[in-house]
Protein backbone atom coordinates (compact mmCIF):
# COMPACT_ATOMS: atom_id res chain seq x y z
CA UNK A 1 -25.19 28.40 3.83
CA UNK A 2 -25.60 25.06 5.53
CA UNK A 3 -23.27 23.68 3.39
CA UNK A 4 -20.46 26.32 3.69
CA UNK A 5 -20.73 25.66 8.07
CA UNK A 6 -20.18 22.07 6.86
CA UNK A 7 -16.96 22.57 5.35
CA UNK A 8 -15.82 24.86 7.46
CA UNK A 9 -16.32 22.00 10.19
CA UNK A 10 -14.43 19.61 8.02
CA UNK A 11 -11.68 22.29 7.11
CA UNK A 12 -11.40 22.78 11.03
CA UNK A 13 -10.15 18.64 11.60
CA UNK A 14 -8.03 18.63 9.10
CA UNK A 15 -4.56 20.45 8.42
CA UNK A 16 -5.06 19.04 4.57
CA UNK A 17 -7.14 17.51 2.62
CA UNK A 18 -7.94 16.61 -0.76
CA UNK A 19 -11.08 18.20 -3.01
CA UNK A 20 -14.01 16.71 -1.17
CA UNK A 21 -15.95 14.31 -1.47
CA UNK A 22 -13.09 11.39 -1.93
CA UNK A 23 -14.24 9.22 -4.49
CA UNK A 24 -13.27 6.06 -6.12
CA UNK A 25 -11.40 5.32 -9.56
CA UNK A 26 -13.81 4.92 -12.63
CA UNK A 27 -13.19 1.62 -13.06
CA UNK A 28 -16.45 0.49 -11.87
CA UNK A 29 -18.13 3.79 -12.22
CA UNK A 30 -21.96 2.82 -13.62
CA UNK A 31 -22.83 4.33 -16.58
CA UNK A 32 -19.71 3.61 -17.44
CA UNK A 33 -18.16 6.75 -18.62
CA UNK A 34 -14.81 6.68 -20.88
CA UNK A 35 -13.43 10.26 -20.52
CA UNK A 36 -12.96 9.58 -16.71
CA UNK A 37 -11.49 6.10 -17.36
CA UNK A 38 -8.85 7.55 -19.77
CA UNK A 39 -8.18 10.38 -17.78
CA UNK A 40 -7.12 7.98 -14.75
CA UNK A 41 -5.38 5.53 -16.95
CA UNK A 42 -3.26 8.70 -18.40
CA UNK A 43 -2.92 9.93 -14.79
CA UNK A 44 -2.08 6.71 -12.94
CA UNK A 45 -0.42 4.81 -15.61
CA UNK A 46 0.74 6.58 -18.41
CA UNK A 47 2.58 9.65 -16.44
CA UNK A 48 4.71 9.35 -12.86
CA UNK A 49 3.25 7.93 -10.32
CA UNK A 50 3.22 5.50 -7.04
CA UNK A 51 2.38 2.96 -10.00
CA UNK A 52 4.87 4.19 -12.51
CA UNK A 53 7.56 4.32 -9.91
CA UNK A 54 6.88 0.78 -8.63
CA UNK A 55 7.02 -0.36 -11.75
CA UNK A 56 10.12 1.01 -12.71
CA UNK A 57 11.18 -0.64 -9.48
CA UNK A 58 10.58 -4.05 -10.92
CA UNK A 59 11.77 -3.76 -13.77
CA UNK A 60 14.94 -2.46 -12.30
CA UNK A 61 15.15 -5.55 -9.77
CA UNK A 62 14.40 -7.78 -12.22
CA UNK A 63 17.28 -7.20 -14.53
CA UNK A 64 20.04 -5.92 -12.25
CA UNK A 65 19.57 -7.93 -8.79
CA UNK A 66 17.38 -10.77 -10.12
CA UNK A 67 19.32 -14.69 -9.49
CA UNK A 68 18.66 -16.60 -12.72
CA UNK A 69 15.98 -18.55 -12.81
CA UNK A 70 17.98 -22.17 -13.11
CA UNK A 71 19.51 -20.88 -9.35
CA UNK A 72 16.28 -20.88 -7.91
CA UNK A 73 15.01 -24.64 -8.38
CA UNK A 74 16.75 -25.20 -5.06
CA UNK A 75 16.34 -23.59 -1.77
CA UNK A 76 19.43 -22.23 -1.42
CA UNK A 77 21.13 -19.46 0.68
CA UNK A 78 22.48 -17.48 -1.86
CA UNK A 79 19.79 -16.13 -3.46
CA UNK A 80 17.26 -16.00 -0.62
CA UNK A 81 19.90 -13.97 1.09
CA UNK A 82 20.13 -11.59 -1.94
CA UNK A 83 16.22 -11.60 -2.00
CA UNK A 84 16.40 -10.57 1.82
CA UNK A 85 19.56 -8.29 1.67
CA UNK A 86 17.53 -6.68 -1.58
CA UNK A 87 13.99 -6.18 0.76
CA UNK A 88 15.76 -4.66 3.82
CA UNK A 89 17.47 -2.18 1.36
CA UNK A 90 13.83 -1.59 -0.14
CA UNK A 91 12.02 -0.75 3.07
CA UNK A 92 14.59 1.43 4.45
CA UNK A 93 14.90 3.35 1.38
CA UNK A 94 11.17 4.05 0.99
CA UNK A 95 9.92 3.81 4.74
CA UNK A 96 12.83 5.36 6.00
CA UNK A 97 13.33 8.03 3.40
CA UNK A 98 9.99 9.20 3.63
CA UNK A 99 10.45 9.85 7.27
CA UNK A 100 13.60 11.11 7.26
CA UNK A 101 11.89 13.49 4.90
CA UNK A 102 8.78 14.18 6.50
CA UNK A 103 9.27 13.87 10.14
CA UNK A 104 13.15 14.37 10.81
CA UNK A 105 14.37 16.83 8.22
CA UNK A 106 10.84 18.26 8.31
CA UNK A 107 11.25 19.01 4.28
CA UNK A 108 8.19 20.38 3.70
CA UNK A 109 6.87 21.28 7.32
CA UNK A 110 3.13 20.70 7.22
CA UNK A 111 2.13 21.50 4.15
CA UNK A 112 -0.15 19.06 2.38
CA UNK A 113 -0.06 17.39 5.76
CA UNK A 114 -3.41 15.73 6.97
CA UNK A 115 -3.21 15.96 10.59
CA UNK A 116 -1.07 17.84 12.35
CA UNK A 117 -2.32 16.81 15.81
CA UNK A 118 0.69 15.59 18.13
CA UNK A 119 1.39 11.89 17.84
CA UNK A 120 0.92 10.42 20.86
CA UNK A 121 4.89 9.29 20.78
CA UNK A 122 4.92 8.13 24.00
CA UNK A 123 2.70 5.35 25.62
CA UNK A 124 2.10 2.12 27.05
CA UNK A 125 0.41 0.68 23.80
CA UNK A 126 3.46 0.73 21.69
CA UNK A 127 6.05 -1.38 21.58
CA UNK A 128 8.96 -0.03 23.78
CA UNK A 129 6.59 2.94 24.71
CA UNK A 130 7.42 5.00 21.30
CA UNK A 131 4.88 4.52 18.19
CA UNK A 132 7.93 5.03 15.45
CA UNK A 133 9.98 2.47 17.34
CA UNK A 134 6.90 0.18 17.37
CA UNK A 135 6.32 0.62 13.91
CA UNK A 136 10.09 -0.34 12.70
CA UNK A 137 9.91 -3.19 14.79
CA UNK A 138 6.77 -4.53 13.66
CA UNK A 139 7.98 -4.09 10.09
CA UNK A 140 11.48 -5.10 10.33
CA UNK A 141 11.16 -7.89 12.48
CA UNK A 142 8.07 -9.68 11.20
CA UNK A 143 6.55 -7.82 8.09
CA UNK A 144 10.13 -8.25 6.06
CA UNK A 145 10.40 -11.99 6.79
CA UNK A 146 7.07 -12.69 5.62
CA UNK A 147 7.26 -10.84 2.69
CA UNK A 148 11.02 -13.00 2.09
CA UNK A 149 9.07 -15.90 2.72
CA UNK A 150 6.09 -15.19 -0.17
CA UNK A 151 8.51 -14.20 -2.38
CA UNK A 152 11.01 -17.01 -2.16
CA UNK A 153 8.27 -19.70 -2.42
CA UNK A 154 6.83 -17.86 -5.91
CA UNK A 155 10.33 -17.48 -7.40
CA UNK A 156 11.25 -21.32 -6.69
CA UNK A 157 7.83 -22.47 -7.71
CA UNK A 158 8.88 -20.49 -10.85
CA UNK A 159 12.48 -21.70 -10.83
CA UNK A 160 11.52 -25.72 -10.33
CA UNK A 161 8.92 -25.73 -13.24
CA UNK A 162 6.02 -26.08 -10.50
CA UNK A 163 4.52 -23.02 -12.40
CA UNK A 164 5.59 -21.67 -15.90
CA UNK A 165 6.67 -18.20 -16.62
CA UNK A 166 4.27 -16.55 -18.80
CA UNK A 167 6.50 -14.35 -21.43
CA UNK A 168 5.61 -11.58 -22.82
CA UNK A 169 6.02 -12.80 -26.42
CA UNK A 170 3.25 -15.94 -25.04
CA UNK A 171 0.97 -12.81 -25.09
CA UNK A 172 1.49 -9.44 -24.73
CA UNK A 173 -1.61 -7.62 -24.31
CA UNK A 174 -2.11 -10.18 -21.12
CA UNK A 175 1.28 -9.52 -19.54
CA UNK A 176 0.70 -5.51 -19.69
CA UNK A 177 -3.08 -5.92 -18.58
CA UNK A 178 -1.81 -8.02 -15.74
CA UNK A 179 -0.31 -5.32 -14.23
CA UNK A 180 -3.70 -3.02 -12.96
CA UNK A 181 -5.33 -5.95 -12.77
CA UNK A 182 -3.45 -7.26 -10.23
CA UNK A 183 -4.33 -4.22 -8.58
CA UNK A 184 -8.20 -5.14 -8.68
CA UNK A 185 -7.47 -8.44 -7.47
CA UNK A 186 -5.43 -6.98 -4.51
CA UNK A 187 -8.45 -4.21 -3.64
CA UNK A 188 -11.17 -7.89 -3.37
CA UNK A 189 -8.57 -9.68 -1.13
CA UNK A 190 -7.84 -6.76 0.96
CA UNK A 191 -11.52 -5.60 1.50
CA UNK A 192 -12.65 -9.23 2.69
CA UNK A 193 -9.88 -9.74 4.63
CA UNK A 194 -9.86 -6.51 5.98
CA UNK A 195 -13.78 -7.23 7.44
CA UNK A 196 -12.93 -10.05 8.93
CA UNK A 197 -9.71 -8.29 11.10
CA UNK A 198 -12.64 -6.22 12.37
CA UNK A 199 -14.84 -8.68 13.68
CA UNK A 200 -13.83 -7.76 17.67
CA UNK A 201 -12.14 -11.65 18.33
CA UNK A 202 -9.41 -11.16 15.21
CA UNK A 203 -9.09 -7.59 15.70
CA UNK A 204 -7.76 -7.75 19.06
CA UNK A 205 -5.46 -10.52 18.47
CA UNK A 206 -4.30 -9.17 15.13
CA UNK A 207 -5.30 -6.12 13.42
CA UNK A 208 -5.08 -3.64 16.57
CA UNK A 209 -1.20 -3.55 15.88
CA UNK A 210 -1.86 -1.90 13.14
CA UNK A 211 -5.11 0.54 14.47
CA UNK A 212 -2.67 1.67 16.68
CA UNK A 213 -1.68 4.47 14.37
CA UNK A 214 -4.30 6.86 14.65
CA UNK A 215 -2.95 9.58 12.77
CA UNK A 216 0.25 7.08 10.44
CA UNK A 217 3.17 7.78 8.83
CA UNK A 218 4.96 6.07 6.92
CA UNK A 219 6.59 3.12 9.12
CA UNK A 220 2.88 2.67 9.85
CA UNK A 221 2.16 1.11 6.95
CA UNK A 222 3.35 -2.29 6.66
CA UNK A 223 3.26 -2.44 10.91
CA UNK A 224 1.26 -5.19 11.24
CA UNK A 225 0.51 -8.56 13.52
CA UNK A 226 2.23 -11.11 11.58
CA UNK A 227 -1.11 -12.93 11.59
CA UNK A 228 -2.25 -9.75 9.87
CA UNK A 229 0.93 -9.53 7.46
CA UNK A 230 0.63 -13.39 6.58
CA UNK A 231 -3.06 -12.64 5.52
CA UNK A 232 -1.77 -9.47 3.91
CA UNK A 233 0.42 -10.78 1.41
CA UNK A 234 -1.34 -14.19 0.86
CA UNK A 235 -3.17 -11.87 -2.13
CA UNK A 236 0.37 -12.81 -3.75
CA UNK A 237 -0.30 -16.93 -4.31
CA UNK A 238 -2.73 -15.48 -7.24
CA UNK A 239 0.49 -16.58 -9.08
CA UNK A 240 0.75 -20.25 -8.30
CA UNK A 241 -2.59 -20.28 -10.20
CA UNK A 242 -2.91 -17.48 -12.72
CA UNK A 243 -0.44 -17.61 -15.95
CA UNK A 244 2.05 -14.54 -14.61
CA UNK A 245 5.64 -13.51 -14.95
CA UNK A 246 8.38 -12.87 -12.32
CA UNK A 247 7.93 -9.14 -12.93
CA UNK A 248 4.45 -9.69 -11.82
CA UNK A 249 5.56 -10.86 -8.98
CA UNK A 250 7.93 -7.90 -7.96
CA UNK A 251 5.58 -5.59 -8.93
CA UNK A 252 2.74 -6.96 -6.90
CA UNK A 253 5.06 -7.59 -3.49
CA UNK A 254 6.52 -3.95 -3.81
CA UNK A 255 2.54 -2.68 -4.46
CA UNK A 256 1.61 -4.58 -1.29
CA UNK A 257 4.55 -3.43 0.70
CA UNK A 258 6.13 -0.18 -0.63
CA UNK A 259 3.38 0.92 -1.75
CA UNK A 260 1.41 0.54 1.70
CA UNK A 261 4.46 2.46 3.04
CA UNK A 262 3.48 5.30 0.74
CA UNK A 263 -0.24 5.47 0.91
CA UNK A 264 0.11 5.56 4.94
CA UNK A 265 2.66 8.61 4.79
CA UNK A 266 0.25 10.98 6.22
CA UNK A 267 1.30 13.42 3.61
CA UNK A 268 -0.45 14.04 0.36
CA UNK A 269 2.42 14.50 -1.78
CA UNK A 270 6.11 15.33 -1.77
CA UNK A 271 6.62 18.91 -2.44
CA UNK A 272 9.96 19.93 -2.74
CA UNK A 273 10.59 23.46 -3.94
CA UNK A 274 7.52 24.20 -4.72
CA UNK A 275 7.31 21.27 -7.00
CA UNK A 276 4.98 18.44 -6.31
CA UNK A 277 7.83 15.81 -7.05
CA UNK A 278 4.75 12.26 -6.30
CA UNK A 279 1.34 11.95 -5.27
CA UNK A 280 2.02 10.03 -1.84
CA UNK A 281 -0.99 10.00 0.24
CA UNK A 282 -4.33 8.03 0.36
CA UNK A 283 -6.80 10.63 1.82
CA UNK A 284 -9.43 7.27 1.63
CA UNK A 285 -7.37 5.10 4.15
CA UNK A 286 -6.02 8.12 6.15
CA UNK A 287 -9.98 8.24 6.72
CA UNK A 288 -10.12 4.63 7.99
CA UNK A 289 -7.46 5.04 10.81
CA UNK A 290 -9.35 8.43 12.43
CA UNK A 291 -12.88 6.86 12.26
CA UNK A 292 -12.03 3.39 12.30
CA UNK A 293 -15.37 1.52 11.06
CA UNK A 294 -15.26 3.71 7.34
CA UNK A 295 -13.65 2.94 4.37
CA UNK A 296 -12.51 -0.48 4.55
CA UNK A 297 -11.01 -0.89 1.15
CA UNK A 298 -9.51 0.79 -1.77
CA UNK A 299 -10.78 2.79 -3.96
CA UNK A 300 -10.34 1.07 -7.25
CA UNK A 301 -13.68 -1.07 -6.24
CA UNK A 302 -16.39 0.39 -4.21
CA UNK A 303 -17.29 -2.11 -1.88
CA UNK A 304 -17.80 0.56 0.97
CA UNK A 305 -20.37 2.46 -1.28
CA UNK A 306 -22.17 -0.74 -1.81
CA UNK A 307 -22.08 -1.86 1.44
CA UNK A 308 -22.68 0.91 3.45
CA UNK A 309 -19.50 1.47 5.05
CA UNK A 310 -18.46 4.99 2.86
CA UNK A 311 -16.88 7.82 4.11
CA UNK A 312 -16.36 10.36 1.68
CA UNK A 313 -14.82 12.41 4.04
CA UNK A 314 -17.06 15.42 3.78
CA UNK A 315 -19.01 14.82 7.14
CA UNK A 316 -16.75 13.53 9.26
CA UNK A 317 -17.35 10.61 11.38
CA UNK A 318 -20.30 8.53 9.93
């Protein structure tokens, strides 16, 4: 009985959520158990998803709107301009479509919507008084850049022989397994980071931009301090010391950035006649923006479990 009033409570805060409690992948699950590791690799790798998608993305960019590599020993405007032309086009696509779709066509109303509670639209705290405005201009004007920046100093370290380009045929199961793993490596460098932004000094000169968003969407996600969007992407210069390939280097930028975007959508999934067309949402991190000191990583490593900062989402505020 005490346990049905419990989720009735939770039902009651939420328009949507996921099957409670929110766990983490079974990467690091201990026993280690296989049948839940192969059922997320088949799930988040080996069918459509956020990863699968991303991927495709890179692969995409890197043989239709990729400069050769020879162009790219220099500093030169051309191709940084394609890079940044190439970015803009990304964000808008994904951070724009998915609120064009969610928020302005109103596709799929609220359903598999977390929180339907009004944005507070208008206030003092934004950026010209209006939290989507705010958001674009924190992510156009300073997030983008950044991102241009990272990515223009890997590609010429690549393209001036500074680092080599690890081929697939120098190794092939390590240029697939790079892929997720890259994804680990991004979880440890966003969790430590992510501490620090909360101490009180850093988080009001930096990460309060982004705590803003209370209840996100999907400009929310890469709307950041550019203190906090340098830190952000800085998971990227992995590559200046780790063998890697350009197309680790796509895929990891458009993980960090698009697929931020995505995970702060506020939606779980698109659903488009009656079809769920992509898992969208990250339940977890949605968690972190209500309740603010829960759930300050990802969940392919449990750092919050292990150090006491887990919300599971079945209790509300810890």
């Amino acid at each position: 009985m005490k346990s049905h009033k419990v989720n009735e409570s939770i039902n009651k805060q939420w328009n949507f959520h996921p099957k409670l409690p929110v766990g983490f992948y079974p990467i690091f699950d201990w026993p280690p158990s296989p049948k839940r590791l192969m059922n997320f690799i088949w799930t988040y790798w080996l069918q459509k998803s956020d990863r699968t998608i991303l991927l495709l993305i890179s692969f995409f960019t890197y043989f239709l709107l990729f400069p050769p590599l020879k162009e790219m020993s220099n500093l030169e405007i051309n191709w940084i301009s394609m890079i940044a032309l190439r970015n803009y086009i990304l964000i808008f696509i994904v951070a724009g479509g998915l609120h064009w779709w969610f928020f302005l066509r109103k596709g799929q109303g609220s359903r598999f919507q977390y929180d339907t509670n009004k944005r507070n639209n208008k206030s003092k705290i934004f950026t010209f008084n209006d939290h989507v405005y705010d958001n674009i201009f924190w992510t156009l004007v300073f997030g983008v850049p950044i991102w241009i920046f990272y990515e223009t100093l890997i590609l010429w370290s690549f393209g001036s022989g500074k680092i080599e380009v690890f081929k697939f045929s120098d190794g092939w199961i390590w240029f697939c397994l790079f892929f997720p793993l890259l994804q680990i490596w991004q979880s440890f460098h966003f969790y430590c980071y992510h501490r620090i932004l909360h101490i009180p000094f850093f988080y009001k000169i930096a990460h309060s931009v982004h705590h803003r968003n209370v209840n996100p969407g999907p400009w929310s996600g890469y709307s950041m301090h550019p203190i906090e969007q340098t830190i952000y992407i800085s998971s990227v210069l992995i590559h200046l010391i780790v063998p890697s390939h350009p197309l680790h280097v796509l895929y990891h930028l458009y993980w960090l950035v698009l697929g931020t975007v995505s995970t702060h959508a506020g939606y779980e999934n698109i659903w488009i006649k009656n079809k769920n067309i992509l898992n969208v949402g990250s339940f977890f991190h949605h968690l972190h923006h209500r309740y603010f000191n829960c759930n300050f990583g990802n969940p392919e490593i449990p750092f919050d479990k292990w150090f006491g900062s887990y919300n599971d989402g079945s209790h509300g505020k810890n």
